[in-house]
N, C-alpha and C. Protein backbone atom coordinates (compact mmCIF):
# COMPACT_ATOMS: atom_id res chain seq x y z
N UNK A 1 -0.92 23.82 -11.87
CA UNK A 1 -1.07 24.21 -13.25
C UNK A 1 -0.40 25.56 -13.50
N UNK A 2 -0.13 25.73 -14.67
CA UNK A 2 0.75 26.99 -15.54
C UNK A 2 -0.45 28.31 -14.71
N UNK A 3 -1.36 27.96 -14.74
CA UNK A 3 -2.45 28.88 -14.68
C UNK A 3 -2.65 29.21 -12.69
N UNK A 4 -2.87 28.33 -12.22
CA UNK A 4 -2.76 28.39 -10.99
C UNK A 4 -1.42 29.06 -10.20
N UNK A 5 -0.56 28.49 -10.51
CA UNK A 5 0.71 29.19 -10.56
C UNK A 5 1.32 30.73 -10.78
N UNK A 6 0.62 31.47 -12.20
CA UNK A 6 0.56 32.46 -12.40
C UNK A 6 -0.42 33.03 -11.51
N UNK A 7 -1.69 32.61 -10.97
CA UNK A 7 -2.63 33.58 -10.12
C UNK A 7 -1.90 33.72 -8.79
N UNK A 8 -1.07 32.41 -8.36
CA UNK A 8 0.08 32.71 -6.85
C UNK A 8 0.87 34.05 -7.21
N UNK A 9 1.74 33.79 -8.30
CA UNK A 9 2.92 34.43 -8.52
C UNK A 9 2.64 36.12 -8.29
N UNK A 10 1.58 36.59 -9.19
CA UNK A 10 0.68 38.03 -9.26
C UNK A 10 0.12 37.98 -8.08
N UNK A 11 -0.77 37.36 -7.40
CA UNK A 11 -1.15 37.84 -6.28
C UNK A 11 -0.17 37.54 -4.78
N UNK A 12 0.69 37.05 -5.07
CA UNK A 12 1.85 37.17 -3.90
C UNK A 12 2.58 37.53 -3.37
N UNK A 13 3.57 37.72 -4.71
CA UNK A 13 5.14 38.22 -4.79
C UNK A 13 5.42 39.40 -5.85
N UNK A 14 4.13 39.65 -6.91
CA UNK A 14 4.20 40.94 -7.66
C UNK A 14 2.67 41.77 -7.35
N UNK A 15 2.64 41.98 -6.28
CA UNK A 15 0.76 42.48 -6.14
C UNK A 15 1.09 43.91 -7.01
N UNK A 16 1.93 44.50 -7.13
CA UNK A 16 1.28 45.83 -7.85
C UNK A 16 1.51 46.10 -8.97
N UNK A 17 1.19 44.87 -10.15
CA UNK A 17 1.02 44.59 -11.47
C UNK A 17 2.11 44.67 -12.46
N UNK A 18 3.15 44.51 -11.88
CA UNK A 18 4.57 44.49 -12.87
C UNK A 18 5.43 43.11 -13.01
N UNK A 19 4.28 42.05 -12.99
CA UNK A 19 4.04 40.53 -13.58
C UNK A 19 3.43 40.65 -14.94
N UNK A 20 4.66 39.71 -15.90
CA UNK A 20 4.18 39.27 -17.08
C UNK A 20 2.56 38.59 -17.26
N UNK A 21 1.95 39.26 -18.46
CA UNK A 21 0.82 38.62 -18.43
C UNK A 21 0.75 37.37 -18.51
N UNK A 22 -0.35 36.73 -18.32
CA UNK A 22 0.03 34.82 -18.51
C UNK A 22 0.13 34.04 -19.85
N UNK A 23 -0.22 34.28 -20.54
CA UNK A 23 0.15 33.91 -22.03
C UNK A 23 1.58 34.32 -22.24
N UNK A 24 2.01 35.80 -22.04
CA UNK A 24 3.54 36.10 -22.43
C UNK A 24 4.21 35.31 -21.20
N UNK A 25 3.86 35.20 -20.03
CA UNK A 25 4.47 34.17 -19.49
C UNK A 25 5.06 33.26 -19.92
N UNK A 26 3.67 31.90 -19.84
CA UNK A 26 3.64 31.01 -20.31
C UNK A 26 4.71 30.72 -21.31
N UNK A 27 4.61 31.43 -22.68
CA UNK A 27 5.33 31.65 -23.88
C UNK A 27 6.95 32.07 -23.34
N UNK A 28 7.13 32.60 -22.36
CA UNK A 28 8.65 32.80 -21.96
C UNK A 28 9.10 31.55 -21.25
N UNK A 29 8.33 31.32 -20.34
CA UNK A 29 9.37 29.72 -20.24
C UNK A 29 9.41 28.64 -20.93
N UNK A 30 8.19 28.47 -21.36
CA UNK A 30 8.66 27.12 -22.64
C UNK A 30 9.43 27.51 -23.44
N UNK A 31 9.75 28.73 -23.86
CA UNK A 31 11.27 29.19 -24.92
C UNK A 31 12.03 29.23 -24.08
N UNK A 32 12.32 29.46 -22.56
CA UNK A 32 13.77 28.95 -21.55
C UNK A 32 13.87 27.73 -21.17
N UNK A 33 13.24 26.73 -21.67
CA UNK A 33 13.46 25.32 -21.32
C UNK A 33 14.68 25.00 -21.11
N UNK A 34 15.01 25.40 -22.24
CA UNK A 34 16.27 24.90 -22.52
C UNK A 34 17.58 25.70 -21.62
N UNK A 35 17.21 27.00 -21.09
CA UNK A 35 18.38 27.81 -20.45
C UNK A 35 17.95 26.59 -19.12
N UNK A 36 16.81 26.34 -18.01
CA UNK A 36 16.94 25.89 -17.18
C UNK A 36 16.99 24.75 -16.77
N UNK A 37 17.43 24.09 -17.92
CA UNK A 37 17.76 22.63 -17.96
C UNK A 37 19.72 23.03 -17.87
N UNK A 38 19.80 23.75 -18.66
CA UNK A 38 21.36 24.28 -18.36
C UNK A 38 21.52 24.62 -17.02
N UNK A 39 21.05 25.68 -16.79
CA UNK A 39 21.48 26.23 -15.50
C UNK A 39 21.09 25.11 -13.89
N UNK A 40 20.69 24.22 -14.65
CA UNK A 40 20.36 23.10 -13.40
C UNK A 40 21.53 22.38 -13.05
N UNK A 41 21.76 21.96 -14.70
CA UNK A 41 22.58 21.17 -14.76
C UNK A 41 24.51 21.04 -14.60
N UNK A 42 25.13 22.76 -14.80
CA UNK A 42 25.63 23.81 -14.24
C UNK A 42 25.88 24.01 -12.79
N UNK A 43 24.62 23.65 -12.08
CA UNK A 43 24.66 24.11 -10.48
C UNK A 43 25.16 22.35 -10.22
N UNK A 44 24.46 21.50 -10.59
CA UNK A 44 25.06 20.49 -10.23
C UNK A 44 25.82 20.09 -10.34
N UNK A 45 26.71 20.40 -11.48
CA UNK A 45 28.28 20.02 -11.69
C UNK A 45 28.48 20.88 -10.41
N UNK A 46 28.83 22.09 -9.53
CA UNK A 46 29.44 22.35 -8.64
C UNK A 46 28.47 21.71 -7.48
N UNK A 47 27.87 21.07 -7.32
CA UNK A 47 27.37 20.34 -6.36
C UNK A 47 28.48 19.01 -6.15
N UNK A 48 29.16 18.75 -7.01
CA UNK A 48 30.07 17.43 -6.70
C UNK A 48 30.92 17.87 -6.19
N UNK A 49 31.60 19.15 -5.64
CA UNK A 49 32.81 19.23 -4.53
C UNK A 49 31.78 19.35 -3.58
N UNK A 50 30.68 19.30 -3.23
CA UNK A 50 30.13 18.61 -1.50
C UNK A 50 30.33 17.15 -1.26
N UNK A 51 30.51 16.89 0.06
CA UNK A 51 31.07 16.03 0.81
C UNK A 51 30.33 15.04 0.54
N UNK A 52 29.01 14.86 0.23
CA UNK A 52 27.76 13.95 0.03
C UNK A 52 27.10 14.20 -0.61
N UNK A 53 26.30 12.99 -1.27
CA UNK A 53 24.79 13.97 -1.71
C UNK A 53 23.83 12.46 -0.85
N UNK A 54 22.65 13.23 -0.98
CA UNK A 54 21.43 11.99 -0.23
C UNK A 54 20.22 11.98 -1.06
N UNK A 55 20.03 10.67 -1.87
CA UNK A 55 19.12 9.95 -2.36
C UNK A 55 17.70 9.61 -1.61
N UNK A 56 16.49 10.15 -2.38
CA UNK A 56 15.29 9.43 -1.55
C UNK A 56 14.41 10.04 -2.20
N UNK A 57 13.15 9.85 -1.99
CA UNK A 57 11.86 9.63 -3.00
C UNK A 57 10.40 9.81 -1.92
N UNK A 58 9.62 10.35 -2.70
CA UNK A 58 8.75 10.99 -1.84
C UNK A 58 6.91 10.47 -2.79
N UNK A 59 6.41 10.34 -2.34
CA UNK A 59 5.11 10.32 -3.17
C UNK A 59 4.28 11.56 -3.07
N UNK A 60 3.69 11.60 -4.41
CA UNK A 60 3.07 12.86 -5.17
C UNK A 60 1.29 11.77 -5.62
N UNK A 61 0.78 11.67 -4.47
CA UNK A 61 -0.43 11.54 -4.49
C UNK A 61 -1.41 12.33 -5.60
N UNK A 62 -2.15 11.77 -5.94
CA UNK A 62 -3.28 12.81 -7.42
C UNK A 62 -4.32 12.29 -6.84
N UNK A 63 -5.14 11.89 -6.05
CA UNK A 63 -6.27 11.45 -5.27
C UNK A 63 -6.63 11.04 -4.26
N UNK A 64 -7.33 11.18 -3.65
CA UNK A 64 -7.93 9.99 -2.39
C UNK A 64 -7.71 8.87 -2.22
N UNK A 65 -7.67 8.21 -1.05
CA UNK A 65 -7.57 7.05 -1.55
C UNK A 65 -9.08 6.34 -1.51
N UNK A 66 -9.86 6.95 -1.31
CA UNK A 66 -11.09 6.16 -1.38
C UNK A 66 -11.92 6.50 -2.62
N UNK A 67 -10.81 7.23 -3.95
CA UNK A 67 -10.96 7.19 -5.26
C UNK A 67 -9.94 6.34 -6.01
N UNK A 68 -9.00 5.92 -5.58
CA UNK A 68 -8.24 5.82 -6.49
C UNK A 68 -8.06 4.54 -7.27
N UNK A 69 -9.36 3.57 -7.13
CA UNK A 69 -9.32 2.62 -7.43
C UNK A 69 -10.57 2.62 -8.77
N UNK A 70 -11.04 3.92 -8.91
CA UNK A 70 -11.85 4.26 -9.62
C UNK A 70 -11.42 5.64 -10.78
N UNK A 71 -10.64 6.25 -10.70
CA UNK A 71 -9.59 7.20 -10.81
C UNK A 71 -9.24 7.21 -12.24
N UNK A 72 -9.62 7.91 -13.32
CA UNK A 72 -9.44 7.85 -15.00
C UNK A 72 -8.40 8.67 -15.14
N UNK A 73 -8.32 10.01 -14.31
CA UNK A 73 -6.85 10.68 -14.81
C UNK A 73 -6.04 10.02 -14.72
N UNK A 74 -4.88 10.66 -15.80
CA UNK A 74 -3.27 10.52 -15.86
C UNK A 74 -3.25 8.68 -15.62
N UNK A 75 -3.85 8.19 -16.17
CA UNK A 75 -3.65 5.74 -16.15
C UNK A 75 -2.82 6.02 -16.88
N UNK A 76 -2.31 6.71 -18.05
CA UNK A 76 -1.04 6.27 -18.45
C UNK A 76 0.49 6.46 -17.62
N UNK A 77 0.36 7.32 -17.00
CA UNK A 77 2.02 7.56 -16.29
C UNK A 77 1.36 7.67 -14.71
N UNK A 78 0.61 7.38 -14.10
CA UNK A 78 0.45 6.73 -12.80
C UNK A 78 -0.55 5.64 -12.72
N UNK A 79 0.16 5.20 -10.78
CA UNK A 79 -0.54 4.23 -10.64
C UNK A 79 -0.68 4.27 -9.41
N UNK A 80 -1.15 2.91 -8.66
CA UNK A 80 -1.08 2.28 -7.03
C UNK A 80 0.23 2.33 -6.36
N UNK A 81 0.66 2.95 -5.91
CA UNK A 81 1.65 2.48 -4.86
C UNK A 81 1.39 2.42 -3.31
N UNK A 82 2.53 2.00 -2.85
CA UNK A 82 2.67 2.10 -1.12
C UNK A 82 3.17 3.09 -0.45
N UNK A 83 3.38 3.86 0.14
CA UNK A 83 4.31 5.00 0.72
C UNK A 83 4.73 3.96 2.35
N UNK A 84 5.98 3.63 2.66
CA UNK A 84 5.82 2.74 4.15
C UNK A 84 6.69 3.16 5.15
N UNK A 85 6.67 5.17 4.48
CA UNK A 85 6.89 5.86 6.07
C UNK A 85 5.48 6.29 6.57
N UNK A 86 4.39 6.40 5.84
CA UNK A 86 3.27 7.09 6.58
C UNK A 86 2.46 5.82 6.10
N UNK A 87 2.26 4.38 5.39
CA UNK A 87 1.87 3.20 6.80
C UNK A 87 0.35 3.23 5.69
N UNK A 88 0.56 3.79 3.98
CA UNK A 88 -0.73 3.47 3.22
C UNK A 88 -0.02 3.68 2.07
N UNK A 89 -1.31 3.30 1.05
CA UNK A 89 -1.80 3.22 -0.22
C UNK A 89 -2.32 4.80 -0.65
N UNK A 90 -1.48 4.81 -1.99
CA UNK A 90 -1.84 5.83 -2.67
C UNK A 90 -1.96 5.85 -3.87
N UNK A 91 -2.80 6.61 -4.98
CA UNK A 91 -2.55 6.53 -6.44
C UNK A 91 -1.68 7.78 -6.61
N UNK A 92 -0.69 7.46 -7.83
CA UNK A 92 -0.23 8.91 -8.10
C UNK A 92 1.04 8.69 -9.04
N UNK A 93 1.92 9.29 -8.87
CA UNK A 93 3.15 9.02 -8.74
C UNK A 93 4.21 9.40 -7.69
N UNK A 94 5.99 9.36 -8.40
CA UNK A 94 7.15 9.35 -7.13
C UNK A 94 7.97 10.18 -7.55
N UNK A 95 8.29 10.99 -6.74
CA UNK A 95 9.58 11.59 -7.27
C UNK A 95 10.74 11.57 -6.56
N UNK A 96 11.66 11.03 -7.59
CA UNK A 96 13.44 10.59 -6.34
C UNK A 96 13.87 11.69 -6.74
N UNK A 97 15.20 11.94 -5.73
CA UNK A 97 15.38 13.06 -5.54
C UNK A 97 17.13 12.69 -5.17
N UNK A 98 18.08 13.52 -5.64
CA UNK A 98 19.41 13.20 -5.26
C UNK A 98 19.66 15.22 -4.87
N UNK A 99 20.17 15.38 -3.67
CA UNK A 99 20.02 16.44 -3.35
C UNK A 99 21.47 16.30 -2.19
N UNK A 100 22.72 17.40 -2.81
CA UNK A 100 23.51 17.56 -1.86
C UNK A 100 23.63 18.01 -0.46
N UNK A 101 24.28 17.63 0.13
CA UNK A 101 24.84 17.85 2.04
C UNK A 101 24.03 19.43 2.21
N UNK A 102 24.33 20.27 0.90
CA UNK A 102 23.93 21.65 1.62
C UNK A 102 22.62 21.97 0.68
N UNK A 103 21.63 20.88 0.27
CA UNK A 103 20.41 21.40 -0.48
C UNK A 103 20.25 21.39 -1.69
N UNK A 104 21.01 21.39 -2.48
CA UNK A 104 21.28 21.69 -4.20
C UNK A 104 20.81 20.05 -4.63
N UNK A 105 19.80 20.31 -5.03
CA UNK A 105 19.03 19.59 -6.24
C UNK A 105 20.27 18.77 -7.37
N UNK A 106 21.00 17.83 -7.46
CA UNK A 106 21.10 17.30 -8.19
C UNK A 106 20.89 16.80 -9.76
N UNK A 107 19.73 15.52 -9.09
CA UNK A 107 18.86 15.02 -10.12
C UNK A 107 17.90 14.19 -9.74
N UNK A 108 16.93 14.27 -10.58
CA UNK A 108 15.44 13.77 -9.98
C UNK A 108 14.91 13.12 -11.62
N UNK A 109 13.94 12.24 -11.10
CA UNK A 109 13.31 11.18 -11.84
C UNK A 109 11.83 11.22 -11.55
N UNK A 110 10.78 11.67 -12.28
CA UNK A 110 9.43 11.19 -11.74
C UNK A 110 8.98 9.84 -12.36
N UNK A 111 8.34 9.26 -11.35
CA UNK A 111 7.90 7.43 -12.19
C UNK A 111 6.85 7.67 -11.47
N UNK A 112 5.88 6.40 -11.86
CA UNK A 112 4.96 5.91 -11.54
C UNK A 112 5.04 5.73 -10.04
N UNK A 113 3.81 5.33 -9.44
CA UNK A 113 3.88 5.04 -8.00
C UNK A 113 4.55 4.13 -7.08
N UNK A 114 4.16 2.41 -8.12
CA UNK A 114 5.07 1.66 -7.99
C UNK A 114 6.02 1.09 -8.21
N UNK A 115 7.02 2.29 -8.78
CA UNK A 115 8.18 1.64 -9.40
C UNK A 115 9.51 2.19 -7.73
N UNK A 116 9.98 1.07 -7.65
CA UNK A 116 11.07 1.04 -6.84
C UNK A 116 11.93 1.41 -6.55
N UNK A 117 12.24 1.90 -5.57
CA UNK A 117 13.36 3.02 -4.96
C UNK A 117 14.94 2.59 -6.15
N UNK A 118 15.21 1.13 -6.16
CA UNK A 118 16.42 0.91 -6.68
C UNK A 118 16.47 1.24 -7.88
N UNK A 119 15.33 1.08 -8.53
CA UNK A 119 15.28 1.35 -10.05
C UNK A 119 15.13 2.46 -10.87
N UNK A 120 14.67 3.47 -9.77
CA UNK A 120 14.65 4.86 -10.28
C UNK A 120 15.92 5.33 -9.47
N UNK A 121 16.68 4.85 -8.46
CA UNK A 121 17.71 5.46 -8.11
C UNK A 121 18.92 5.80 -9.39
N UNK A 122 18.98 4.42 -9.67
CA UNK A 122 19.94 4.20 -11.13
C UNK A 122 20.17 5.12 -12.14
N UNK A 123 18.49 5.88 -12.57
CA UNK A 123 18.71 7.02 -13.45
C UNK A 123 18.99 8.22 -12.83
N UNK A 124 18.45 8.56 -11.26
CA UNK A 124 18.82 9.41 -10.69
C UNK A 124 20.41 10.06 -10.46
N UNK A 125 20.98 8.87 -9.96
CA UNK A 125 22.56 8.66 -9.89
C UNK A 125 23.31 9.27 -11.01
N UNK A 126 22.87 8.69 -12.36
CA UNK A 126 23.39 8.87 -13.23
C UNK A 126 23.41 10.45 -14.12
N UNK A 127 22.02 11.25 -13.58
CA UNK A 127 22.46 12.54 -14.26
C UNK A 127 23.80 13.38 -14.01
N UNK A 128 23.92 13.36 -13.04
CA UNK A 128 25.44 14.10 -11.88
C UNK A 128 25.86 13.52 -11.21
N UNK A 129 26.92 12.49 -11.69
CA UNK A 129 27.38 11.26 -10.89
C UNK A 129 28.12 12.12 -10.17
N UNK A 130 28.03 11.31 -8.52
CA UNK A 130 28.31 12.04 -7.42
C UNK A 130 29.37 10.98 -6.33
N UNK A 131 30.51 10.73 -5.96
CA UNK A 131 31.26 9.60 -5.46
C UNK A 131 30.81 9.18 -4.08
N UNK A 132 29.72 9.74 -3.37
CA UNK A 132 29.12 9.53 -1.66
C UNK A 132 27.70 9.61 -1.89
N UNK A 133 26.83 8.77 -2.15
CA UNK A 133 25.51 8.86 -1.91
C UNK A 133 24.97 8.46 -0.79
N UNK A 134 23.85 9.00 0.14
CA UNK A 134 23.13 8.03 1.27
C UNK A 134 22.04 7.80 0.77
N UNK A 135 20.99 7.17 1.25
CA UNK A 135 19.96 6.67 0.79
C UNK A 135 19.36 5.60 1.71
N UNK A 136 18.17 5.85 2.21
CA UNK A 136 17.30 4.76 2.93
C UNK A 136 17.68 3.34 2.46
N UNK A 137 16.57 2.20 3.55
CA UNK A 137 16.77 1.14 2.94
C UNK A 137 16.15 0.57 1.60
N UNK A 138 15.10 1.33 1.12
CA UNK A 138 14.89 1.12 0.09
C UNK A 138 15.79 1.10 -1.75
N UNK A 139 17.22 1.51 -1.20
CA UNK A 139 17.80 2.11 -2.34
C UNK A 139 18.88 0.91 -2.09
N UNK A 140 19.08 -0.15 -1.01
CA UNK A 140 19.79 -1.18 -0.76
C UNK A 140 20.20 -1.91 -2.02
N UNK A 141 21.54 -2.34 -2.52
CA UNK A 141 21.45 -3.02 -3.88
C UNK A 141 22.89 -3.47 -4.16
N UNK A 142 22.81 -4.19 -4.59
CA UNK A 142 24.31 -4.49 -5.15
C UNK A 142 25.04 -3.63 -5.72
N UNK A 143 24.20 -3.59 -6.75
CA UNK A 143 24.91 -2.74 -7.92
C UNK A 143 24.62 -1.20 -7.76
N UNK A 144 23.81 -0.86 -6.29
CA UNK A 144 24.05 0.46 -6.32
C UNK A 144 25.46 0.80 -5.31
């Protein structure tokens, strides 16, 4: 949370009180939305002279799993999925991730839990089309 976040930020990395308060915070980045949607998008255009970029998707769990079948938060934009490198069931959601040879963030997609590596790859791909992608077997496809 905005709020949790600000108590890291002050007690971490500014301990001797020359951190914006959290309201003027707050109020400063939702008015830079818009610069760091630029400046993302900026870094990723020079992300396409790297040699590669590599596609893949990670789950962002929001519960237990011995809640999540009972679980009222966030039913509209999550759900059940599988994760089948660590071998379970989770509620939550996913986030894909297209991230160049040397680290640079691309473009990313958050979906639901069970929506499919191929199908969120597609929008991923498409923010900073990139001519070398890798990608697990889950991203396997014709048309990718």
């Amino acid at each position: 949370s905005e709020r949790a976040w600000h108590r890291f930020v002050t007690g971490n990395l500014f301990t001797n009180g020359s951190f914006l308060e959290r309201s003027r915070y707050n109020r400063r980045c939702r008015a830079l939305g818009f610069a760091i949607k630029w400046i993302r998008h900026e870094l990723a255009k020079r992300g396409q002279h790297h040699a590669y970029a590599v596609v893949d998707s990670l789950p962002l769990p929001l519960c237990h799993t011995a809640r999540m079948h009972r679980v009222k938060r966030f039913q509209e934009i999550a759900d059940i999925g599988y994760c089948a490198s660590k071998k379970q069931w989770y509620y939550g959601l996913k986030l894909h991730l297209q991230v160049t040879d040397q680290g640079l963030p691309m473009g990313y997609v958050v979906t639901e839990a069970s929506c499919h590596d191929r199908i969120a790859a597609e929008s991923v791909m498409t923010q900073i089309p990139h001519p070398y992608n890798f990608g697990d077997k889950g991203f396997i496809s014709r048309d990718l």
